[in-house]
Protein backbone atom coordinates (compact mmCIF):
# COMPACT_ATOMS: atom_id res chain seq x y z
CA UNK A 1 142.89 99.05 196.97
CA UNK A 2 145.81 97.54 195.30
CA UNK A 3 149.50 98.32 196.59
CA UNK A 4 150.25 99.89 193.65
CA UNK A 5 149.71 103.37 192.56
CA UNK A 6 147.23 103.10 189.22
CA UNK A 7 150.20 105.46 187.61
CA UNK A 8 151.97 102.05 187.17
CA UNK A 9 149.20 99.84 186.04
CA UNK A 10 147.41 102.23 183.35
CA UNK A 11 148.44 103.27 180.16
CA UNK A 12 148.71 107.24 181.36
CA UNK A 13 151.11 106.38 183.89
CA UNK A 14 153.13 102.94 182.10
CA UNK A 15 152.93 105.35 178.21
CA UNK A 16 156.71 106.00 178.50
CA UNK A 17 157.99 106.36 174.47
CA UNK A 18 161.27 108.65 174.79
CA UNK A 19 162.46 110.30 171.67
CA UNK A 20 166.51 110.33 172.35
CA UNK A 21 166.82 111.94 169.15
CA UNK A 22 165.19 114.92 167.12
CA UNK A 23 165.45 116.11 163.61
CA UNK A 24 168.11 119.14 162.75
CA UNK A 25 167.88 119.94 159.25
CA UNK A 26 167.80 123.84 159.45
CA UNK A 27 169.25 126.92 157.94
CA UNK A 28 172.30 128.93 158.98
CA UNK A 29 170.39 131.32 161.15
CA UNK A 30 168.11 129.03 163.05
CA UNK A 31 168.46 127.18 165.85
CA UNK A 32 169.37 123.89 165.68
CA UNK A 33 169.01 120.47 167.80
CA UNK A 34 172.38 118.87 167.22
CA UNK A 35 174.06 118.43 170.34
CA UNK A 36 170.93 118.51 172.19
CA UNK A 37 169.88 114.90 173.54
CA UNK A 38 166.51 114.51 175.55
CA UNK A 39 165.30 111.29 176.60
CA UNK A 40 161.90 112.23 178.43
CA UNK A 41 160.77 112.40 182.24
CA UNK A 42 159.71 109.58 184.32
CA UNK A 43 155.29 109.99 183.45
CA UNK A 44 154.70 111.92 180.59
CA UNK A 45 154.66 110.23 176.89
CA UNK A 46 156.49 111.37 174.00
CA UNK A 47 153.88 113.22 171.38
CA UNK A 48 156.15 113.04 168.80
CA UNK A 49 156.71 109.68 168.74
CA UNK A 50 159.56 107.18 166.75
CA UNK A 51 160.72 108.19 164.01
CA UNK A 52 159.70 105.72 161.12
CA UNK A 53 161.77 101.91 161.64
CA UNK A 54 163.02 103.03 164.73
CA UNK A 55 162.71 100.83 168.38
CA UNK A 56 162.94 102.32 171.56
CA UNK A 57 163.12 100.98 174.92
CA UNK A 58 163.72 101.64 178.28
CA UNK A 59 163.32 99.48 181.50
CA UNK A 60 162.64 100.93 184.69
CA UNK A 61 163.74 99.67 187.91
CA UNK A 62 161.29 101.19 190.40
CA UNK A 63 161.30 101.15 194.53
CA UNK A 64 157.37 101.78 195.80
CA UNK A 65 157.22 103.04 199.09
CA UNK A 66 154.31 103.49 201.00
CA UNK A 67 153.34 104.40 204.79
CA UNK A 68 150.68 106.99 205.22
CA UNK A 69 146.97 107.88 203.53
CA UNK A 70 145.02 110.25 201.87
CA UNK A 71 141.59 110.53 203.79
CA UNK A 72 138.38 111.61 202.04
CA UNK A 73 138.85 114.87 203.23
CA UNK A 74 142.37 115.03 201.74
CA UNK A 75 144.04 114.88 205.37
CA UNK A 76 147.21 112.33 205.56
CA UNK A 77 147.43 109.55 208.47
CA UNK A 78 149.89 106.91 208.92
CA UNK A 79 149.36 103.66 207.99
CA UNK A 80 149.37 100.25 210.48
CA UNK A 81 152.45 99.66 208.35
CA UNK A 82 155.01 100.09 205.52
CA UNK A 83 154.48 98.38 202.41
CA UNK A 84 156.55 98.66 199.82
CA UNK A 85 157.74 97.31 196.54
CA UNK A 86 159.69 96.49 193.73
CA UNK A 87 158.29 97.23 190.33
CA UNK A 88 160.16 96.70 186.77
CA UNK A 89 158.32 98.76 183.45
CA UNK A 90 159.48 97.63 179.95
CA UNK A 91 158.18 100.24 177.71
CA UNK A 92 158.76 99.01 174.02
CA UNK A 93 158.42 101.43 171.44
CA UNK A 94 158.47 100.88 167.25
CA UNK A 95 158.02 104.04 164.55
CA UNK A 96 155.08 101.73 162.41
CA UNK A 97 154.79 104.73 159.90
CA UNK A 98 155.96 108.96 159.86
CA UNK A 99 153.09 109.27 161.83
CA UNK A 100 152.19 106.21 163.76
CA UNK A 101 153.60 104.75 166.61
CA UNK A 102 152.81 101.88 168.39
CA UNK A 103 153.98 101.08 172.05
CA UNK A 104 153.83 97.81 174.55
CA UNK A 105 154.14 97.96 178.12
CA UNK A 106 155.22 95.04 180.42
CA UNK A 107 155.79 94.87 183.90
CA UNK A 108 156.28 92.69 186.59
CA UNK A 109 156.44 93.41 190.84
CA UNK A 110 157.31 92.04 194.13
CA UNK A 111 155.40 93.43 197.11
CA UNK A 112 156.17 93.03 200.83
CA UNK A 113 154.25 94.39 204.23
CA UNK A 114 156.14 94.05 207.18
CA UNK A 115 157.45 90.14 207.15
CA UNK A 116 154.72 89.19 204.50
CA UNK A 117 156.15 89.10 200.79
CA UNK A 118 154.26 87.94 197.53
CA UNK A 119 155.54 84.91 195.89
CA UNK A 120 158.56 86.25 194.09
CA UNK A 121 157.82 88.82 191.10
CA UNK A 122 154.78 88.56 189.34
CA UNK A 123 153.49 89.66 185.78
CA UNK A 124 151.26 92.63 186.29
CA UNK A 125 148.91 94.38 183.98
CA UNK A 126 149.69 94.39 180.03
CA UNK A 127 149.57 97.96 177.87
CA UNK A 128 149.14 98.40 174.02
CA UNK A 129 148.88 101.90 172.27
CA UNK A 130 148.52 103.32 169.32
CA UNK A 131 149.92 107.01 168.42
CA UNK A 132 148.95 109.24 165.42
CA UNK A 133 151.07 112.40 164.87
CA UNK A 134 148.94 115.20 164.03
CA UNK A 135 151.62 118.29 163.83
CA UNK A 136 155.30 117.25 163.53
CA UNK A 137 157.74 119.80 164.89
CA UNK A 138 160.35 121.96 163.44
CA UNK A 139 163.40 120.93 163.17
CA UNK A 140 164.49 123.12 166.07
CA UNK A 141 161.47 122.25 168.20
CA UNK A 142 159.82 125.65 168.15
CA UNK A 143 156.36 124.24 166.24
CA UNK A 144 154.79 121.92 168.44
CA UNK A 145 154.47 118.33 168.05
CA UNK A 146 150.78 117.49 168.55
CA UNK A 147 149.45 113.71 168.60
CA UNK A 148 146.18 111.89 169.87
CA UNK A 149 146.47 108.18 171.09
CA UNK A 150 144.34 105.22 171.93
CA UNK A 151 145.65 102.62 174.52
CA UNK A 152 144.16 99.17 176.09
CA UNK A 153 145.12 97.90 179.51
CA UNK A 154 144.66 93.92 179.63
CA UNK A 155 144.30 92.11 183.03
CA UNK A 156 147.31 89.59 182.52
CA UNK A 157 148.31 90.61 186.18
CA UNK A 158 146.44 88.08 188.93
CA UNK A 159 143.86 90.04 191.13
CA UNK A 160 141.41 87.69 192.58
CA UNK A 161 141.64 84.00 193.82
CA UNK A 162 145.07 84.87 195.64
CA UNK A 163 144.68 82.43 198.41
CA UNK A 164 144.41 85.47 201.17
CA UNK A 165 147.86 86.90 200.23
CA UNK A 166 146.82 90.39 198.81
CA UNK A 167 150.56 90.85 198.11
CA UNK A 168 150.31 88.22 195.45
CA UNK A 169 147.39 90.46 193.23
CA UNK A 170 149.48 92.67 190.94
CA UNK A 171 146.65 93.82 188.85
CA UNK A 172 143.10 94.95 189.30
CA UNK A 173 141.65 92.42 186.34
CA UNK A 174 140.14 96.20 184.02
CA UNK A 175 140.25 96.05 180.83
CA UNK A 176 140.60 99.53 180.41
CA UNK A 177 140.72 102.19 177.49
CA UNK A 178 142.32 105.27 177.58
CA UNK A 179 142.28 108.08 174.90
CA UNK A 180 145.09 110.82 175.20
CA UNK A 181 146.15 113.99 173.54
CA UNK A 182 149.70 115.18 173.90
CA UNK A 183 151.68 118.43 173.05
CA UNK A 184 155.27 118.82 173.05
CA UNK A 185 157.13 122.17 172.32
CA UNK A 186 161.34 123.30 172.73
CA UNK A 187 161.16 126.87 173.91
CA UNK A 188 165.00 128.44 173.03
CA UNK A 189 166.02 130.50 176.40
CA UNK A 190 168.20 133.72 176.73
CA UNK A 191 171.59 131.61 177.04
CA UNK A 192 170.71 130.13 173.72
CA UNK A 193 170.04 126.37 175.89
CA UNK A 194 166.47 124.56 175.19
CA UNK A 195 164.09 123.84 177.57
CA UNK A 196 161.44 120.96 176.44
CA UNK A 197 158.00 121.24 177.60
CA UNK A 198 155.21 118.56 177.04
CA UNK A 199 151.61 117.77 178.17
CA UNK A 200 149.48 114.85 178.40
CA UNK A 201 145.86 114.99 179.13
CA UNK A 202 144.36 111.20 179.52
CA UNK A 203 140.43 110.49 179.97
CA UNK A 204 139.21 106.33 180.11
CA UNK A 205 135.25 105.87 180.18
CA UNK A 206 134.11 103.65 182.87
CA UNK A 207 134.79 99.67 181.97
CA UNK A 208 132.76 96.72 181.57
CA UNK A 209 131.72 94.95 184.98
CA UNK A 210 135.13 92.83 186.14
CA UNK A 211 133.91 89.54 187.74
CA UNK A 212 135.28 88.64 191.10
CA UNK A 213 135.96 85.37 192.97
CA UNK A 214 137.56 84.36 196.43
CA UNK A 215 140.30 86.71 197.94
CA UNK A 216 140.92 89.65 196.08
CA UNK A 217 142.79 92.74 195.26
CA UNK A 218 139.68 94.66 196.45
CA UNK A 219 139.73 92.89 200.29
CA UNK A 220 136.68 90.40 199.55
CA UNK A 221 136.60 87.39 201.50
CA UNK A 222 137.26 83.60 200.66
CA UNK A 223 133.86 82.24 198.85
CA UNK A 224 133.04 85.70 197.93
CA UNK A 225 131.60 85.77 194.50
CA UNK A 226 130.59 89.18 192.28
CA UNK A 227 131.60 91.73 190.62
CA UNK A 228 133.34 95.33 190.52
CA UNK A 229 132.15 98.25 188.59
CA UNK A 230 135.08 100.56 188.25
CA UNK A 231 134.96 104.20 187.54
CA UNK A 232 136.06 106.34 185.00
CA UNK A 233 139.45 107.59 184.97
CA UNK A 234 141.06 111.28 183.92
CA UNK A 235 144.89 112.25 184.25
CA UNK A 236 146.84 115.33 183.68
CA UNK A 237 150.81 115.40 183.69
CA UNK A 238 152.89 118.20 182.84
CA UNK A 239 157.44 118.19 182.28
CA UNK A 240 160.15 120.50 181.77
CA UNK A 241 163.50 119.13 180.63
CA UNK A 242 166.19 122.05 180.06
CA UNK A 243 169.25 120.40 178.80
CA UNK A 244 172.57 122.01 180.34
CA UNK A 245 174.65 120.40 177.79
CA UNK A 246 174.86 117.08 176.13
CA UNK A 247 175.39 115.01 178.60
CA UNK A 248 173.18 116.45 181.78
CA UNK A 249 169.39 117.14 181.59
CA UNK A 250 167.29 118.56 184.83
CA UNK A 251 163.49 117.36 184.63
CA UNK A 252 160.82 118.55 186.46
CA UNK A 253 157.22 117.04 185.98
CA UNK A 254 153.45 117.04 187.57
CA UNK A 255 150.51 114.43 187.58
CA UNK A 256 147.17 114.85 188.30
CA UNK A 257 144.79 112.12 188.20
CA UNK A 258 140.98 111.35 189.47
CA UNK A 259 138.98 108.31 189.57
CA UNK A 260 135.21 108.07 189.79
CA UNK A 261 133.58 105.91 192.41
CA UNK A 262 133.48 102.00 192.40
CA UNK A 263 130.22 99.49 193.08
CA UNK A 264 131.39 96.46 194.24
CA UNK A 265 128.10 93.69 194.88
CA UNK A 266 128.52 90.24 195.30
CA UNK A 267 127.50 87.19 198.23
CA UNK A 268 129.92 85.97 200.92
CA UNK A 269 129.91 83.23 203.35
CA UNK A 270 129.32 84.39 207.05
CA UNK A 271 131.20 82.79 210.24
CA UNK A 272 127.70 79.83 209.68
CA UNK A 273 128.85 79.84 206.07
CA UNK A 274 124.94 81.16 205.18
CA UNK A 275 125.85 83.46 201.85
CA UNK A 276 125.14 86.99 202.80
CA UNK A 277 124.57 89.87 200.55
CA UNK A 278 127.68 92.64 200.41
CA UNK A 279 127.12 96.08 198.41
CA UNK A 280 129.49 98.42 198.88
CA UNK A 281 129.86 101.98 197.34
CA UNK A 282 133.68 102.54 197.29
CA UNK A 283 134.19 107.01 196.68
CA UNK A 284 136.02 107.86 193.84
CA UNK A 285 140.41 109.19 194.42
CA UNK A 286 142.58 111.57 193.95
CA UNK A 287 146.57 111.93 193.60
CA UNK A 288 148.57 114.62 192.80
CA UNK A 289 152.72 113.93 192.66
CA UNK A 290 156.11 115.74 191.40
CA UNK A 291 158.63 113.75 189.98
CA UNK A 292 161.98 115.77 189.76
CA UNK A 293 164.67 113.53 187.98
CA UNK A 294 168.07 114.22 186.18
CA UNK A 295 169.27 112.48 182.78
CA UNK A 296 172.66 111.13 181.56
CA UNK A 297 173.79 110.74 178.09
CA UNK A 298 176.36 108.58 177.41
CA UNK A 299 175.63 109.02 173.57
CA UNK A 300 172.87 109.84 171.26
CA UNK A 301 171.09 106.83 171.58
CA UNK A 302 171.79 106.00 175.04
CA UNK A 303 170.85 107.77 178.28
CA UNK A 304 170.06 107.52 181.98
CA UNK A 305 167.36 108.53 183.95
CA UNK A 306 167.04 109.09 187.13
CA UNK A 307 164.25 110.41 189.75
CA UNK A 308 161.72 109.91 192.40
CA UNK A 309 158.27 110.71 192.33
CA UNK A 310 155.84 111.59 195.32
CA UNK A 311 152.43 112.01 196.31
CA UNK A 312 151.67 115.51 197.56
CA UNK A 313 147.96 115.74 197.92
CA UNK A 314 145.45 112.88 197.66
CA UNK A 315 142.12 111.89 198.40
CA UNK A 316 140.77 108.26 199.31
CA UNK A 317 144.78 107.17 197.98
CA UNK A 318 148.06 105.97 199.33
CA UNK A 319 151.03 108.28 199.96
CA UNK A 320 153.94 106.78 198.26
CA UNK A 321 157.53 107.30 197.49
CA UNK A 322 158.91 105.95 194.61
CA UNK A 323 162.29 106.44 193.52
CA UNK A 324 163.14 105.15 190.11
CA UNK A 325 165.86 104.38 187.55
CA UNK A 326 165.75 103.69 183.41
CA UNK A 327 167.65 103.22 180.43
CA UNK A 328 166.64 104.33 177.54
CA UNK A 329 168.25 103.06 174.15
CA UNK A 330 167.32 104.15 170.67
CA UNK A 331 168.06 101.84 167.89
């Protein structure tokens, strides 16, 4: 299992477009935006996208935590130790058209276990997507914004031949797609002060075969060589920002994903070095976290997020504790 949680190597969890800014062309007795800045929670994308010519982006500075485990029964134990990490997420985000933005992710980690440490940080896993707008909002929110999008993970983070450091695999080597549909709505309260809801629901088929050599991300031995089938993926995450004025915004947000079982085959040398056949069925995870974070605006184009997310029921996963920081800027 890698160290990280997949939140931060898929496109689900690393889709992180922020719209700082909104529309507010509206009549004299309506509602309006102006004033109002959001900037997003720490998981769930943006359905509404960049505006047309726009760029967005907004690293994250993330602290991964980790000393317990999910069982197969869902019971948590604690680990033989702590391992932990830092993580940086560069989410860059362009308007392409009205309706069509496209996003990149990059990232890079250093892990650590105790007194064992990877070899400084490392490039992890690469994210592309594609958004299409199919229902742009009103210009005081109340009409949801509606979008679909299509994302591909590629395996530019190392994950096999890792010379029996597992710290030093930041990746998983899946070339994974992901399609995802997205709602986003403003829902005007009693005290006349939005609160912005949106939704993602993620589902990514089951991947090609990923071929596997040496030590590994997946714990295989030195002269292994095979293969990993890895399962399909589905996610769910769900956020509430109510702004209290323009400069403070409280967020509250829940993630839900599950992945199907893994078939890892292959030959490995024995203690005679005579190749032996390994065939593993690995069962299929679950995680379920909150993330409750808080947002500064300095201006309309520039805020601050800030948050921690944490595992509060699993399956067959780590337990983790990740606080996190970003700064999102809107050009």
């Amino acid at each position: 299992m890698s160290l990280f949680p997949l939140r931060f190597l898929r496109p689900v969890s690393f889709a992180l477009i922020a719209g700082l800014c909104l529309p507010a062309i509206a009549s004299a007795d309506e509602r309006t935006l102006d004033g109002v800045n959001f900037m997003g929670p720490l998981i769930t994308p943006n359905p509404a996208g960049m505006p047309k010519g726009n760029l967005f982006i907004e690293p994250y500075l993330v602290r991964i935590n980790s000393d317990s485990y999910f069982d197969g029964e869902g019971r948590r134990h604690d680990s033989d130790g702590r391992s932990s990490a830092w993580l940086t997420v560069v989410p860059i985000a362009y308007g392409l058209g009205q309706r069509v933005t496209a996003q990149v992710n990059l990232s890079a980690s250093r892990a650590e276990t105790g007194s064992e440490r990877s070899r400084g940080f490392r490039a992890g896993d690469t994210t592309a997507m594609v958004q299409y707008l199919l229902q742009a909002p009103s210009a005081d929110g109340t009409r949801p914004a509606i979008s679909v999008s299509l994302s591909q993970r590629y395996a530019t983070g190392s994950y096999d031949r890792i010379d029996g450091n597992p710290l030093n695999a930041q990746g998983d080597g899946v070339q994974r797609t992901t399609f995802g549909l997205g709602v986003q709505q403003v829902v005007w309260l009693p005290n006349d002060r939005p609160l912005r809801w949106r939704g993602q629901l993620s589902a990514s088929p089951a991947p090609a075969r990923v071929a596997i050599n040496d030590h590994s991300v997946y714990g295989t031995p030195e002269g292994f060589r095979g293969s990993i089938a890895p399962g399909s993926l589905i996610g769910l995450s769900a956020a509430g920002e109510y702004s209290f004025n323009s400069k403070w915004v409280g967020v509250m947000e829940f993630a839900v994903s599950r992945q199907s079982d893994r078939h890892l085959s292959g030959y490995a040398p024995d203690a005679e070095g005579v190749m032996q056949r390994i065939d593993e069925r690995r069962p299929g995870s679950r995680n379920v976290t909150l993330a409750p974070a808080v947002q500064y605006h300095f201006s309309p184009s520039v805020g601050l997020i800030a948050g921690v997310e944490f595992t509060v029921a699993g399956r067959n996963t780590g337990s983790y504790i990740n606080p996190q920081i970003a700064l999102g800027m809107f050009f």
